[in-house]
N, C-alpha and C. Protein backbone atom coordinates (compact mmCIF):
# COMPACT_ATOMS: atom_id res chain seq x y z
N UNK A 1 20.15 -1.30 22.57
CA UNK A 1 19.17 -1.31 21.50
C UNK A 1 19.91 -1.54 20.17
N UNK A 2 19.57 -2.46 19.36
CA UNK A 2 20.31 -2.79 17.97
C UNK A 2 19.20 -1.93 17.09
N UNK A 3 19.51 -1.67 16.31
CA UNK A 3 19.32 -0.97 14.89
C UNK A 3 18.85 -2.12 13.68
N UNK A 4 17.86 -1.84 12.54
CA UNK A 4 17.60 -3.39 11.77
C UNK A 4 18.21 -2.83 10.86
N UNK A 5 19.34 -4.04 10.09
CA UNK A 5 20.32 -3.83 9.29
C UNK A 5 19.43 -3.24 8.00
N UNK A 6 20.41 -2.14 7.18
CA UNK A 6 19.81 -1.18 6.32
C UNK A 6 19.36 -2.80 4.81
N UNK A 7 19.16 -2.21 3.95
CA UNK A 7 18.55 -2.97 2.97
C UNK A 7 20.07 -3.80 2.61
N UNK A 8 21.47 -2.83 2.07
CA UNK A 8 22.44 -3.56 1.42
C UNK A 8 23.14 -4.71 2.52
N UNK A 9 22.67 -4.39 4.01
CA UNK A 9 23.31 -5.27 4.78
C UNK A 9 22.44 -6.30 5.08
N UNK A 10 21.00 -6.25 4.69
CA UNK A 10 20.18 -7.34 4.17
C UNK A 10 20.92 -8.40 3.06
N UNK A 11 20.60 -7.82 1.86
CA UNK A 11 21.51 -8.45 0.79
C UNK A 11 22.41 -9.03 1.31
N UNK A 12 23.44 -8.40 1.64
CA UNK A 12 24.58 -8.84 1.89
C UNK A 12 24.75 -10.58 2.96
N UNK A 13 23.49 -10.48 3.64
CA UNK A 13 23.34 -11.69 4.88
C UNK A 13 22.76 -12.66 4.18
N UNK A 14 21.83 -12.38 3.51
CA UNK A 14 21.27 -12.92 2.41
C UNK A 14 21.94 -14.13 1.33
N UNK A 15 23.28 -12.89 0.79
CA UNK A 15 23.76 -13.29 -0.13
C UNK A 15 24.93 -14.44 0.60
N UNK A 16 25.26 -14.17 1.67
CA UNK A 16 26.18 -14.99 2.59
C UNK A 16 25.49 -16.47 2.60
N UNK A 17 24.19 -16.27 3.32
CA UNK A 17 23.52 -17.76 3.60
C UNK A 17 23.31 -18.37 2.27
N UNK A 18 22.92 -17.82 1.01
CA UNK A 18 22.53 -18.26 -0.23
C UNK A 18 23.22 -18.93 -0.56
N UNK A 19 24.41 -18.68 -0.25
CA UNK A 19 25.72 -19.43 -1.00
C UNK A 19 26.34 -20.11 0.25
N UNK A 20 26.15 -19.83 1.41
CA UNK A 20 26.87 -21.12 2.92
C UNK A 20 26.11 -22.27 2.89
N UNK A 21 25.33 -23.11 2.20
CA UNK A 21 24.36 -23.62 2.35
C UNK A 21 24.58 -25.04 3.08
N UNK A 22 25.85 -25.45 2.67
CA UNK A 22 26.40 -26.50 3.20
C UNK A 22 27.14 -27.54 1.97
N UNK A 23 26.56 -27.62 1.20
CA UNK A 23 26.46 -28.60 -0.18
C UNK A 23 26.59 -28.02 -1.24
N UNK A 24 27.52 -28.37 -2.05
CA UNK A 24 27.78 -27.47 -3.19
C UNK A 24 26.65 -27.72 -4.35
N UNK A 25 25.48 -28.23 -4.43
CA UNK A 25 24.33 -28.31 -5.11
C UNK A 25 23.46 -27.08 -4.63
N UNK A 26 23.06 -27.37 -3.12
CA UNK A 26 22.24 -26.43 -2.43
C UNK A 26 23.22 -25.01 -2.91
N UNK A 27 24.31 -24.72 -2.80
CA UNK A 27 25.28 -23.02 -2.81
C UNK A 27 24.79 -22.68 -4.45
N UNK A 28 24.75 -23.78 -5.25
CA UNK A 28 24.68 -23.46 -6.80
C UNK A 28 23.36 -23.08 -7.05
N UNK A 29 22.54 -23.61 -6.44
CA UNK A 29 20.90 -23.78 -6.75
C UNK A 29 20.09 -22.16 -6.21
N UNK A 30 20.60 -22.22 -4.69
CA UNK A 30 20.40 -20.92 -3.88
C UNK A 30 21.03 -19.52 -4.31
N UNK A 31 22.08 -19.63 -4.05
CA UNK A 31 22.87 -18.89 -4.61
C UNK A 31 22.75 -18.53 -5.85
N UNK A 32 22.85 -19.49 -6.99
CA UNK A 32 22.66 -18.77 -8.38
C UNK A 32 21.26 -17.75 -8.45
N UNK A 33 20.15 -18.73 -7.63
CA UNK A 33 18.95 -18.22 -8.08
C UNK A 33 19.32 -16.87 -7.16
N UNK A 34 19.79 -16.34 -6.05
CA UNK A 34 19.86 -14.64 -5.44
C UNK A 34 20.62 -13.98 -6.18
N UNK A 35 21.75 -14.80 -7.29
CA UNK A 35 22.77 -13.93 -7.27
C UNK A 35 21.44 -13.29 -8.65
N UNK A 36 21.17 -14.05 -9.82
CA UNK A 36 20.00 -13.80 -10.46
C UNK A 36 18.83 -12.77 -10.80
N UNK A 37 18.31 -13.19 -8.99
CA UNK A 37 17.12 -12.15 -9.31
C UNK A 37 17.51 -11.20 -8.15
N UNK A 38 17.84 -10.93 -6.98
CA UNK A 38 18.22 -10.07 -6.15
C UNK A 38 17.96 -8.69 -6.38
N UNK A 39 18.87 -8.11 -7.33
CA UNK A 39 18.45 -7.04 -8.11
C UNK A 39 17.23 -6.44 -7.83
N UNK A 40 16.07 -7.50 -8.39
CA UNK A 40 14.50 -6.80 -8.78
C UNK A 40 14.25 -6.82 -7.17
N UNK A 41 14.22 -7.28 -6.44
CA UNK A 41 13.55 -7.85 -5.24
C UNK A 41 13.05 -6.94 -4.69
N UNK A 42 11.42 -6.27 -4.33
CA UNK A 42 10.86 -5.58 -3.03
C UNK A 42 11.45 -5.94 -2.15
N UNK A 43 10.96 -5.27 -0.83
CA UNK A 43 10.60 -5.82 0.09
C UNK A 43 9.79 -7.00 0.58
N UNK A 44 8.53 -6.73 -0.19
CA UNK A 44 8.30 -8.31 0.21
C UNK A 44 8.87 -9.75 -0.29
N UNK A 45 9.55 -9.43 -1.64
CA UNK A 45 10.37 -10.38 -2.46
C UNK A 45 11.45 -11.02 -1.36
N UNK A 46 12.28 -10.02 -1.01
CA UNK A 46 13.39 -9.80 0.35
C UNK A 46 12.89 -11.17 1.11
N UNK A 47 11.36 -10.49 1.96
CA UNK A 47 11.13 -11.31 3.06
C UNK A 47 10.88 -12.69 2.88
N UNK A 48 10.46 -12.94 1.59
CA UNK A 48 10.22 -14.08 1.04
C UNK A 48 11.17 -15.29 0.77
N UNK A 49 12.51 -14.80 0.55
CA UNK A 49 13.92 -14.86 0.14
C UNK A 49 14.53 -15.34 1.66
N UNK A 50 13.81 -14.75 2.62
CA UNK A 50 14.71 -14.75 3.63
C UNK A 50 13.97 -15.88 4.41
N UNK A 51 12.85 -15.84 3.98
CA UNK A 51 11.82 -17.13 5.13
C UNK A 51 12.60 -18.27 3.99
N UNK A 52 12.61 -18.70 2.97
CA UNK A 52 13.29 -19.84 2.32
C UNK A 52 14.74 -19.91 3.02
N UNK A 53 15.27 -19.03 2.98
CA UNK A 53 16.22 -19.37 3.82
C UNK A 53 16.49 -20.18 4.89
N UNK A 54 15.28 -20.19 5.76
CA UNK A 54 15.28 -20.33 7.48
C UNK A 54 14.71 -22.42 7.00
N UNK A 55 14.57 -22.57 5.78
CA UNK A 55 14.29 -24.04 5.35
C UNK A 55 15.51 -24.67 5.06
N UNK A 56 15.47 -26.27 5.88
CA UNK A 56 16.36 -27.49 5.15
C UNK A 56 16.73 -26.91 3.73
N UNK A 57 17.60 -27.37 3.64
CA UNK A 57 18.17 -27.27 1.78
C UNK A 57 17.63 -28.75 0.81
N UNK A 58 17.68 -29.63 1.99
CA UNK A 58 16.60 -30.33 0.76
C UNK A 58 15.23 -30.21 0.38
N UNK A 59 14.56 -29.57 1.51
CA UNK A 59 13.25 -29.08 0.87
C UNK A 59 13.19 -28.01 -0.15
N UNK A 60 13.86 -27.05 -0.05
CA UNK A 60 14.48 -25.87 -1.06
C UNK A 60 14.35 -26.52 -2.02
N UNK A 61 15.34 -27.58 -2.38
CA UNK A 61 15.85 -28.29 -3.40
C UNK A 61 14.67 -29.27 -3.77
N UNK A 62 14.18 -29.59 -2.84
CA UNK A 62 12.72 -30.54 -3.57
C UNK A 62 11.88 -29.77 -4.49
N UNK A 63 11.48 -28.76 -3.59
CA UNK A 63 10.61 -27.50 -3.85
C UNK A 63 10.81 -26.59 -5.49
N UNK A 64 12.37 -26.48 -5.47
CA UNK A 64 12.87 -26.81 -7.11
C UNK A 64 12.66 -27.36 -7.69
N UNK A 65 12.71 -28.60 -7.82
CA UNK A 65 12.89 -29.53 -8.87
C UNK A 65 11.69 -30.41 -8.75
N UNK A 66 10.07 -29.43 -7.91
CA UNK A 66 9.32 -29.65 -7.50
C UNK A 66 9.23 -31.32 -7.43
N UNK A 67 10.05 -31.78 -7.03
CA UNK A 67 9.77 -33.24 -6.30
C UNK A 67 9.03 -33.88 -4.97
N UNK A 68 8.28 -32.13 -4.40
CA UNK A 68 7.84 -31.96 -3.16
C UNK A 68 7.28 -30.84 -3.20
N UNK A 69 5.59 -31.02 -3.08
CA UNK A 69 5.39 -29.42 -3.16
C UNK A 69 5.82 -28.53 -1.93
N UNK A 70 6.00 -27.64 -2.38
CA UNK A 70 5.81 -26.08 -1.09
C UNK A 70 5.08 -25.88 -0.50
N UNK A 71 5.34 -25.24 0.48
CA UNK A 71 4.06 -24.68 1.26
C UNK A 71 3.19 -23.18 0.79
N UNK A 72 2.20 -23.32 1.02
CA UNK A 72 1.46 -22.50 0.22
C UNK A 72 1.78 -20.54 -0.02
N UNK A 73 2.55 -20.68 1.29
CA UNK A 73 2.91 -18.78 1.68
C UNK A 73 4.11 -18.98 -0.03
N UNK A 74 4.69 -19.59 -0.14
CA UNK A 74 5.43 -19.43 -1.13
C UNK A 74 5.41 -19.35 -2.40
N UNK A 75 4.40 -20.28 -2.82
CA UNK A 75 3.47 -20.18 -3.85
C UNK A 75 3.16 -18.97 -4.76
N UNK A 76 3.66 -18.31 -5.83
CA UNK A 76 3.66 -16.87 -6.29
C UNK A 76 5.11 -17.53 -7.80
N UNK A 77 5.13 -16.25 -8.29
CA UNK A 77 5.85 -15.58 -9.32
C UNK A 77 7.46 -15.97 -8.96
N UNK A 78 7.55 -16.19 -7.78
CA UNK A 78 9.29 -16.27 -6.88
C UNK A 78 10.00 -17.63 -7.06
N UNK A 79 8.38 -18.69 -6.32
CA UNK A 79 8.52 -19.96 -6.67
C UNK A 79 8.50 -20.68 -8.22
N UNK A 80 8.01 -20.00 -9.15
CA UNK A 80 7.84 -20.16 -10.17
C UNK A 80 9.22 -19.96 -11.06
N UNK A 81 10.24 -18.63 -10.22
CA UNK A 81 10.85 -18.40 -10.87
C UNK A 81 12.35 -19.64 -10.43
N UNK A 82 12.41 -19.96 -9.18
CA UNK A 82 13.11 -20.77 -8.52
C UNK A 82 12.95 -22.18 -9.38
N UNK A 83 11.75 -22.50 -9.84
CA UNK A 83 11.43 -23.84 -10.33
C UNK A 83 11.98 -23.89 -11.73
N UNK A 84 12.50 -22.82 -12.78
CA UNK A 84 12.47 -22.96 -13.87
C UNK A 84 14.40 -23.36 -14.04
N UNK A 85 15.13 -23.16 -12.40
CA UNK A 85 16.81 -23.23 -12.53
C UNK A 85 17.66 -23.08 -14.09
N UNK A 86 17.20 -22.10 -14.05
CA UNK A 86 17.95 -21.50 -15.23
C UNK A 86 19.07 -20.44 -15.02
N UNK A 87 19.42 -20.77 -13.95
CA UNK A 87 20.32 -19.39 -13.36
C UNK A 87 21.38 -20.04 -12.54
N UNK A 88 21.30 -21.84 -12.57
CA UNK A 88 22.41 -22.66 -11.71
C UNK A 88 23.48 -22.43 -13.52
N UNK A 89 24.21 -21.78 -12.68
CA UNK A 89 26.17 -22.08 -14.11
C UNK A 89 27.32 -22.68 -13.59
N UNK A 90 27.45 -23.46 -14.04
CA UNK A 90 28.69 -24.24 -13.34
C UNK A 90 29.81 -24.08 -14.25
């Protein structure tokens, strides 16, 4: 029987994939935006965070730079905040 990882070992998997993304655009884009808002995040913020995850990085990245809309579960305050990339620093 496995155990579901506590909240910081959430983050922590989280913060791994955010930034493994493959492409150093997608690591800057993802990544900046968790390293960012993470902090505030519910639980449902979390789950929300984590289903974007389980997406291509170019849809992510479309979905940013809204060149492609989203799908509608995403749609909220999160996506809004993802769209404004004010949190990519190079």
């Amino acid at each position: 029987m496995t155990s579901r990882p506590d909240h910081s070992q959430r983050l922590g998997r989280m913060k791994f994939r955010a930034w493994h993304r493959g492409t150093r655009e997608a690591d800057y884009m993802i990544g900046g935006f968790f390293d960012r808002y993470h902090a505030e995040w519910d639980e449902e913020a979390m789950r929300w965070f984590e289903d974007l995850l389980d997406h291509d990085d170019v849809d992510v990245m479309a979905w940013a730079l809204q060149t492609q809309d989203a799908p509608e579960r995403f749609h909220g305050p999160l996506l809004e905040r993802l769209q404004r990339i004010d949190y990519v620093t190079i």
